[in-house]
C-alpha atoms as a PDB file:
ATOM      1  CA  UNK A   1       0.000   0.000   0.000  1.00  0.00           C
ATOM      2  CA  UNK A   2       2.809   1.673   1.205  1.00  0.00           C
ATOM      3  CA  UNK A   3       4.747   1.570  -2.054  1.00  0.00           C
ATOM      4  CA  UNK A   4       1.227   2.557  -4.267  1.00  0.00           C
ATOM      5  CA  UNK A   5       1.574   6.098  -2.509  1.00  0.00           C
ATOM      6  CA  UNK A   6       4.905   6.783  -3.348  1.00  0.00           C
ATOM      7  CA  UNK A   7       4.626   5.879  -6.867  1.00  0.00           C
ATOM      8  CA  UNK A   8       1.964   7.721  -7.273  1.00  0.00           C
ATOM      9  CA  UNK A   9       3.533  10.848  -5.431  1.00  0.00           C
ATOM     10  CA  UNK A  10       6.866  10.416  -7.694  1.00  0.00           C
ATOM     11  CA  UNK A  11       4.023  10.168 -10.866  1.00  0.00           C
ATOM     12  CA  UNK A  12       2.352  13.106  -9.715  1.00  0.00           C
ATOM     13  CA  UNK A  13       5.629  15.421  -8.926  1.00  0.00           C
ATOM     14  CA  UNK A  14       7.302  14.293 -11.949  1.00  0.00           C
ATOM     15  CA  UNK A  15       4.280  14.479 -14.015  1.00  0.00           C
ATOM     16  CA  UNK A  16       3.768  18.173 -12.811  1.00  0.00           C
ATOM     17  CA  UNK A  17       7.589  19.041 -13.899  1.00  0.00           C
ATOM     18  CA  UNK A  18       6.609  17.146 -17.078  1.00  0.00           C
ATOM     19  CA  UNK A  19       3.991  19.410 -17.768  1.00  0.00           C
ATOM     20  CA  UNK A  20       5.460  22.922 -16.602  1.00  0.00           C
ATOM     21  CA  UNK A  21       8.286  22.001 -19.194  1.00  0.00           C
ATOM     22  CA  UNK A  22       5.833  21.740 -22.076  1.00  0.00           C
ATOM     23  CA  UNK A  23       5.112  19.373 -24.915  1.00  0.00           C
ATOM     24  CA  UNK A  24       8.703  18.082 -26.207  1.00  0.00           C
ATOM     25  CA  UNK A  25       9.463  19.544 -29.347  1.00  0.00           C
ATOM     26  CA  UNK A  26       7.791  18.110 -32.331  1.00  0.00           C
ATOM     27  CA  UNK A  27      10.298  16.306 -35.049  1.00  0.00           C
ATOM     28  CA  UNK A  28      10.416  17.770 -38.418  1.00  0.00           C
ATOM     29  CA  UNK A  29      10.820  16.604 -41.803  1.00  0.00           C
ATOM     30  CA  UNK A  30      13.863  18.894 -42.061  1.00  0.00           C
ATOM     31  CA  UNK A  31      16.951  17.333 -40.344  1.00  0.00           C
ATOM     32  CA  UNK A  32      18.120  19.252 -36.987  1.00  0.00           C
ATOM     33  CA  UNK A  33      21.655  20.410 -36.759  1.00  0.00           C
ATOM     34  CA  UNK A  34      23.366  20.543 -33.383  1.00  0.00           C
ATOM     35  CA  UNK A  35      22.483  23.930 -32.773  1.00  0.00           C
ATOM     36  CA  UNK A  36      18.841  22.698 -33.270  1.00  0.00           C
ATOM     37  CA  UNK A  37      19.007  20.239 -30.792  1.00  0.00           C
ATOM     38  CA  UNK A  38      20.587  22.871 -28.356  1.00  0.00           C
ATOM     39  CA  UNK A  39      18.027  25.245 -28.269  1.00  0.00           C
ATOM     40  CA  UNK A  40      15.295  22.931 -28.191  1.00  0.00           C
ATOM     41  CA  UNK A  41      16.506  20.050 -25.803  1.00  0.00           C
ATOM     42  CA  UNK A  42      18.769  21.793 -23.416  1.00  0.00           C
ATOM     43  CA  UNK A  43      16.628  22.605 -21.025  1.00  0.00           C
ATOM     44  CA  UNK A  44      15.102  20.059 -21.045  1.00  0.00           C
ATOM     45  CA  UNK A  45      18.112  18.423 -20.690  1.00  0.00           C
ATOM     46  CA  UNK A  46      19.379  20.307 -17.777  1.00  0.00           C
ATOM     47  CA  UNK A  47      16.159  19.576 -15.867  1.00  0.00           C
ATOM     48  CA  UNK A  48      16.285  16.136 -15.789  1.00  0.00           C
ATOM     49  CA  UNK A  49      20.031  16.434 -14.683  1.00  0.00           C
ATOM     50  CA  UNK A  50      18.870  18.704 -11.993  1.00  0.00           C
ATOM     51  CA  UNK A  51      16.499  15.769 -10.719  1.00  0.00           C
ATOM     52  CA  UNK A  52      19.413  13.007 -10.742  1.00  0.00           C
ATOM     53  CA  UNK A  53      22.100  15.038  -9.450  1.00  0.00           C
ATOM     54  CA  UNK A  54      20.687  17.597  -7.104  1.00  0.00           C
ATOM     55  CA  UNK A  55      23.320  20.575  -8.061  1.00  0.00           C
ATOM     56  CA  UNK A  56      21.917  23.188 -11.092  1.00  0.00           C
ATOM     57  CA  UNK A  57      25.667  23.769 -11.823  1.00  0.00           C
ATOM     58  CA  UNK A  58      26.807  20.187 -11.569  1.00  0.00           C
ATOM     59  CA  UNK A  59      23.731  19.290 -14.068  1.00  0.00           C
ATOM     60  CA  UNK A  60      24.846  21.701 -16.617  1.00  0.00           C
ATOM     61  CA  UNK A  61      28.095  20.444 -17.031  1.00  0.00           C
ATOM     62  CA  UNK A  62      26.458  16.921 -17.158  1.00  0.00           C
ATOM     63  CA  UNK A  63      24.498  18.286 -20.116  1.00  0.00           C
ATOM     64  CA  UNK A  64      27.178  20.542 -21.849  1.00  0.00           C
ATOM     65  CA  UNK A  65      29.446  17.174 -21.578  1.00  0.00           C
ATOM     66  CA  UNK A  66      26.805  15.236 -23.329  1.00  0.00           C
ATOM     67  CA  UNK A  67      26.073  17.897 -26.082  1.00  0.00           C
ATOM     68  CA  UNK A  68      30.223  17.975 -26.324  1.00  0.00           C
ATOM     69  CA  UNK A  69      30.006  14.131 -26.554  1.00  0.00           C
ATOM     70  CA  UNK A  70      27.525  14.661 -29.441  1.00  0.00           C
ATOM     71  CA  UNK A  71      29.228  17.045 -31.595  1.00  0.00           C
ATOM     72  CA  UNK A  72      32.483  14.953 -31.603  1.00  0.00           C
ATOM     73  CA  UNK A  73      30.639  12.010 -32.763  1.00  0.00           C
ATOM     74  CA  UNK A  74      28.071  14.035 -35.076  1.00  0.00           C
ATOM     75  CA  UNK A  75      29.475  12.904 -38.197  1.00  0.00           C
ATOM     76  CA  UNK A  76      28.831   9.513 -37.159  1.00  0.00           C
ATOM     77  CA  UNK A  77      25.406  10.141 -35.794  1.00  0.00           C
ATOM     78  CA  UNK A  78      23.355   7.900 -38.767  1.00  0.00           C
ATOM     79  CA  UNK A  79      19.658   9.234 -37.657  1.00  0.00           C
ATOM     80  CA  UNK A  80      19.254  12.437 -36.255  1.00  0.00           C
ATOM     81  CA  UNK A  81      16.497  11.874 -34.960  1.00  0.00           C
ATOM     82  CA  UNK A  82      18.308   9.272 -32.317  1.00  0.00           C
ATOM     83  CA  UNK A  83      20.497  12.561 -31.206  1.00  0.00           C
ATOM     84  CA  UNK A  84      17.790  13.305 -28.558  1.00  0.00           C
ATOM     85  CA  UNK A  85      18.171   9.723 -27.597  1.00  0.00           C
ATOM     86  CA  UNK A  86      21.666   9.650 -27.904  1.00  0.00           C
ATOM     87  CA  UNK A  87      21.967  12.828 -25.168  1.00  0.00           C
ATOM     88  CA  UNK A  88      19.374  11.391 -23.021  1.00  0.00           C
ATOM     89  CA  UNK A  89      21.494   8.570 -22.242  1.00  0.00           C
ATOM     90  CA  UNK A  90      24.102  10.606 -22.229  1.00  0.00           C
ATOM     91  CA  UNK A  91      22.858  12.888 -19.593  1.00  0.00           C
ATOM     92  CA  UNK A  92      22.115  10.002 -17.285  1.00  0.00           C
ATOM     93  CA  UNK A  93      25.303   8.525 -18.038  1.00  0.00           C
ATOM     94  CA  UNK A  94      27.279  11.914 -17.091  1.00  0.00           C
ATOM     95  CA  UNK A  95      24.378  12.047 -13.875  1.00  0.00           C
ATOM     96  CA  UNK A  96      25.645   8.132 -12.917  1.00  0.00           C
ATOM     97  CA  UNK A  97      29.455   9.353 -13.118  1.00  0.00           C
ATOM     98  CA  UNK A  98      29.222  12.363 -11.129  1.00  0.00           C
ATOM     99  CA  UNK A  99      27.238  10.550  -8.225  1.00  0.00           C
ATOM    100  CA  UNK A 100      30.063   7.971  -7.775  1.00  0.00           C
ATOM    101  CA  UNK A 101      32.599  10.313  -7.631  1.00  0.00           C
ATOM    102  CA  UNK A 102      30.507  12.093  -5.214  1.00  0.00           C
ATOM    103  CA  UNK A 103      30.160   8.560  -3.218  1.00  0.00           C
ATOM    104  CA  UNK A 104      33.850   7.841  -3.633  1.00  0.00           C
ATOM    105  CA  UNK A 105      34.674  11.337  -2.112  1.00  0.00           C
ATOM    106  CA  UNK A 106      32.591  10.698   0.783  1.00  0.00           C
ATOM    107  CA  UNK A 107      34.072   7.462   1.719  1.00  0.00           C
ATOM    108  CA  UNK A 108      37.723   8.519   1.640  1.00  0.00           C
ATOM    109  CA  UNK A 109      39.991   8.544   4.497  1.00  0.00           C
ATOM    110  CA  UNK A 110      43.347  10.154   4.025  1.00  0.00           C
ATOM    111  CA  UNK A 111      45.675   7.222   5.066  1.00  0.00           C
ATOM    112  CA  UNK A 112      47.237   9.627   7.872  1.00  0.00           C
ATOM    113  CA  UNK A 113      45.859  12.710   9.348  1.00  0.00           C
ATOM    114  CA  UNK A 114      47.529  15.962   7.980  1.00  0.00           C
ATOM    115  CA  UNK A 115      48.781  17.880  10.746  1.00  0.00           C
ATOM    116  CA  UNK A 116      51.025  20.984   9.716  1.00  0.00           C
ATOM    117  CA  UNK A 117      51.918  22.844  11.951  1.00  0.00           C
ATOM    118  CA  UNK A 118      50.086  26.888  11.745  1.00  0.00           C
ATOM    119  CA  UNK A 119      51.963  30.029  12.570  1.00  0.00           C
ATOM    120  CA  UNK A 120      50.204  30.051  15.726  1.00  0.00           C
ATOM    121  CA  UNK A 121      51.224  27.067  17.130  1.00  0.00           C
ATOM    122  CA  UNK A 122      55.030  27.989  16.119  1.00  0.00           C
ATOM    123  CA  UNK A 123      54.287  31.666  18.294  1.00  0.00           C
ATOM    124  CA  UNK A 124      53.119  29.209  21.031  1.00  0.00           C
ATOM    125  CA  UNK A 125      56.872  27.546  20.829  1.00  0.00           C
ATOM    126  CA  UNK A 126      58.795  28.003  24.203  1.00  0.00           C
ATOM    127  CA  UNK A 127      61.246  30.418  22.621  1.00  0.00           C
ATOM    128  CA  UNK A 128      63.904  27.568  22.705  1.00  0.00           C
ATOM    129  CA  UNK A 129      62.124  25.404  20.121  1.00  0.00           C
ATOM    130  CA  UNK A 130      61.345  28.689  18.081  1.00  0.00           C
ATOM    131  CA  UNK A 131      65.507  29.397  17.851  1.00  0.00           C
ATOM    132  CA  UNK A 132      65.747  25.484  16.688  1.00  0.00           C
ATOM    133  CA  UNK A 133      62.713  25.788  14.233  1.00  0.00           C
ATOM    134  CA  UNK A 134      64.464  29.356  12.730  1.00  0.00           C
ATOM    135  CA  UNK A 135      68.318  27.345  12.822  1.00  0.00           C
ATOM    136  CA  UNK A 136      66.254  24.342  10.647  1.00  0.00           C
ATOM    137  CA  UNK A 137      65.240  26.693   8.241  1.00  0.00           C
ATOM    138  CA  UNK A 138      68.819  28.045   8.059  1.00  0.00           C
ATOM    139  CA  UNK A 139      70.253  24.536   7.005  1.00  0.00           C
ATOM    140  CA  UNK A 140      71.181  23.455   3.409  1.00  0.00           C
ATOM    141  CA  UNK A 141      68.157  21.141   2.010  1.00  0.00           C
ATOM    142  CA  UNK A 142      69.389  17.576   2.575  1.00  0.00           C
ATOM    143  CA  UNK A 143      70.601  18.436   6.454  1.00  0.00           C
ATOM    144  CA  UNK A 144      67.455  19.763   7.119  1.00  0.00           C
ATOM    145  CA  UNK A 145      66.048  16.529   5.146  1.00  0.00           C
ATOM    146  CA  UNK A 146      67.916  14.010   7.654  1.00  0.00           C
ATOM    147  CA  UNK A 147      67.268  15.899  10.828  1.00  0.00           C
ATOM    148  CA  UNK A 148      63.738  16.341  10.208  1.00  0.00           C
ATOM    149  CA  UNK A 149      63.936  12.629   8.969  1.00  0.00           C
ATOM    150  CA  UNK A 150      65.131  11.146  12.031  1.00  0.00           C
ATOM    151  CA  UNK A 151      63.785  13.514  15.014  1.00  0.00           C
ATOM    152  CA  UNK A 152      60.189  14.465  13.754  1.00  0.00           C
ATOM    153  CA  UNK A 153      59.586  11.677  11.346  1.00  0.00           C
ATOM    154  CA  UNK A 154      61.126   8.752  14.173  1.00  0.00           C
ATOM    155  CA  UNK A 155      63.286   7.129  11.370  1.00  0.00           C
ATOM    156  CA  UNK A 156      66.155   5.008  11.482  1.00  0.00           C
ATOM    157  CA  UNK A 157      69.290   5.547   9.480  1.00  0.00           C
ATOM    158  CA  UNK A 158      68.192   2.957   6.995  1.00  0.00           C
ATOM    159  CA  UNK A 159      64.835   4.333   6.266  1.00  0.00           C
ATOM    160  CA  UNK A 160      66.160   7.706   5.611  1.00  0.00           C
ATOM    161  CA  UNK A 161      68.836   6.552   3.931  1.00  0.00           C
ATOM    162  CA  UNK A 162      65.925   4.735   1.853  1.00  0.00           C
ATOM    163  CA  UNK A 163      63.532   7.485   1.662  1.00  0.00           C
ATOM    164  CA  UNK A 164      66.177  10.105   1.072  1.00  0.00           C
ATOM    165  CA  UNK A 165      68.533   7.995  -1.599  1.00  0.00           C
ATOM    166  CA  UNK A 166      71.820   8.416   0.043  1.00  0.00           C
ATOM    167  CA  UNK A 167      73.743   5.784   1.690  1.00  0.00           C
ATOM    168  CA  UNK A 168      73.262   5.417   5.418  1.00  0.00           C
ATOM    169  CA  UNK A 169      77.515   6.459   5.766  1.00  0.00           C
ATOM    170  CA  UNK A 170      75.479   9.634   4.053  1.00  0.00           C
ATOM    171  CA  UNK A 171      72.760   9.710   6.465  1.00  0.00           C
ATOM    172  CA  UNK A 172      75.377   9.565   9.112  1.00  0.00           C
ATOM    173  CA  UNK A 173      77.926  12.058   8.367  1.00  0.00           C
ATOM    174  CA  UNK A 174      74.728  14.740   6.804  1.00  0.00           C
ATOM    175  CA  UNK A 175      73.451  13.976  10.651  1.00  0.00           C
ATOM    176  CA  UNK A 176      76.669  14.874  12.009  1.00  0.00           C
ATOM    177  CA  UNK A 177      76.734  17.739  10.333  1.00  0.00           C
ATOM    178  CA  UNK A 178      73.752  19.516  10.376  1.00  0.00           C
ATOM    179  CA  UNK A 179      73.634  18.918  14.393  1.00  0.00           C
ATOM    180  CA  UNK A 180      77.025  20.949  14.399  1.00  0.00           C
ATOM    181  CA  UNK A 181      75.586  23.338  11.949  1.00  0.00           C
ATOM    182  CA  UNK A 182      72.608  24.132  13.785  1.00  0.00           C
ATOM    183  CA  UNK A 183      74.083  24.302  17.504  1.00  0.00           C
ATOM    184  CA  UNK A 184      75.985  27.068  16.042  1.00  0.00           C
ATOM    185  CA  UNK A 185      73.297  28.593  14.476  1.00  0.00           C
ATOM    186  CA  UNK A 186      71.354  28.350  17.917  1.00  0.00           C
ATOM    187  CA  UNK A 187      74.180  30.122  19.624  1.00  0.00           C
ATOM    188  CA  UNK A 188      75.167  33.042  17.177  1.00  0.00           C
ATOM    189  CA  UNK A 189      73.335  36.223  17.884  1.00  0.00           C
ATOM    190  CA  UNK A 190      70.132  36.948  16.359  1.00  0.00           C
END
């Protein structure tokens, strides 16, 4: 019984819609050229996008896609009369695509949580970790690489040596280094 109201509700509403729209356009003797089809169908078109997708924006690119899709294959087209056909099932096609994106965008989880750090919470630094952050960003690229390598990112000498493609004597010495390089940049004056 349940199921006998909503079809008819979903008859009614879409009936309704049907109606507002207007008679579809009458075929004529004369074959339609693209442009034809634009003006007549497009709206149309779009409106029934509208009802599958839910966004007025998203269903006019749905529709300009399948009236793209139509003029690259126009010279292939054998009826034109199956061109309205041809961008109906286009248009649900294009509607079908964009809602599983949409589902696959919902359902992803980034495989670790970004968590850069903001200005702020560098101002919120005791004023010792502020002098090391400034003496990191002081460092020539790969001895910043290592230390930030081993002390933020936990690694061992073989991962970095892995991740950064240097050889873990590299890893060692570039460690070495930069430690020296950045106590004295701690201690000159600012």
């Amino acid at each position: 019984m349940l199921e006998g109201n909503a079809e008819r509700s979903v008859e009614a509403t879409l009936g309704h819609l049907r109606v507002m729209d207007g008679p579809a356009p009458a075929q004529t003797a004369a074959p339609l050229t693209l442009e034809d089809l634009y003006r007549q169908h497009r709206m149309r078109l779009v409106r029934l996008a509208i009802l599958l997708v839910d966004e007025p924006a998203t269903a006019e690119d749905v529709v300009q896609e399948a009236f793209t899709g139509l003029h690259r294959n126009w010279s292939r087209l054998r009826d034109a009369a199956a061109a309205v056909g041809y961008l109906r099932t286009a248009v649900v096609n294009g509607s079908r695509s964009v809602l599983r994106r949409r589902k696959t965008a919902r359902e992803y989880v980034p495989p670790h949580a970004v968590n850069a750090r903001s200005a702020e919470s560098l101002a919120m630094l005791s004023s010792e970790h502020q002098a090391v952050v400034s003496a990191l960003s002081k460092l020539p690229p790969r001895q910043r690489e290592v230390l930030v390598l081993r002390y933020y990112g936990g690694l061992s000498e073989a991962e970095i040596s892995e991740a950064a493609g240097i050889s873990k004597g590299t890893v060692k010495s570039t460690a070495s280094r930069a430690l020296e390089a950045l106590q004295k940049a701690m201690q000159a004056p600012q």
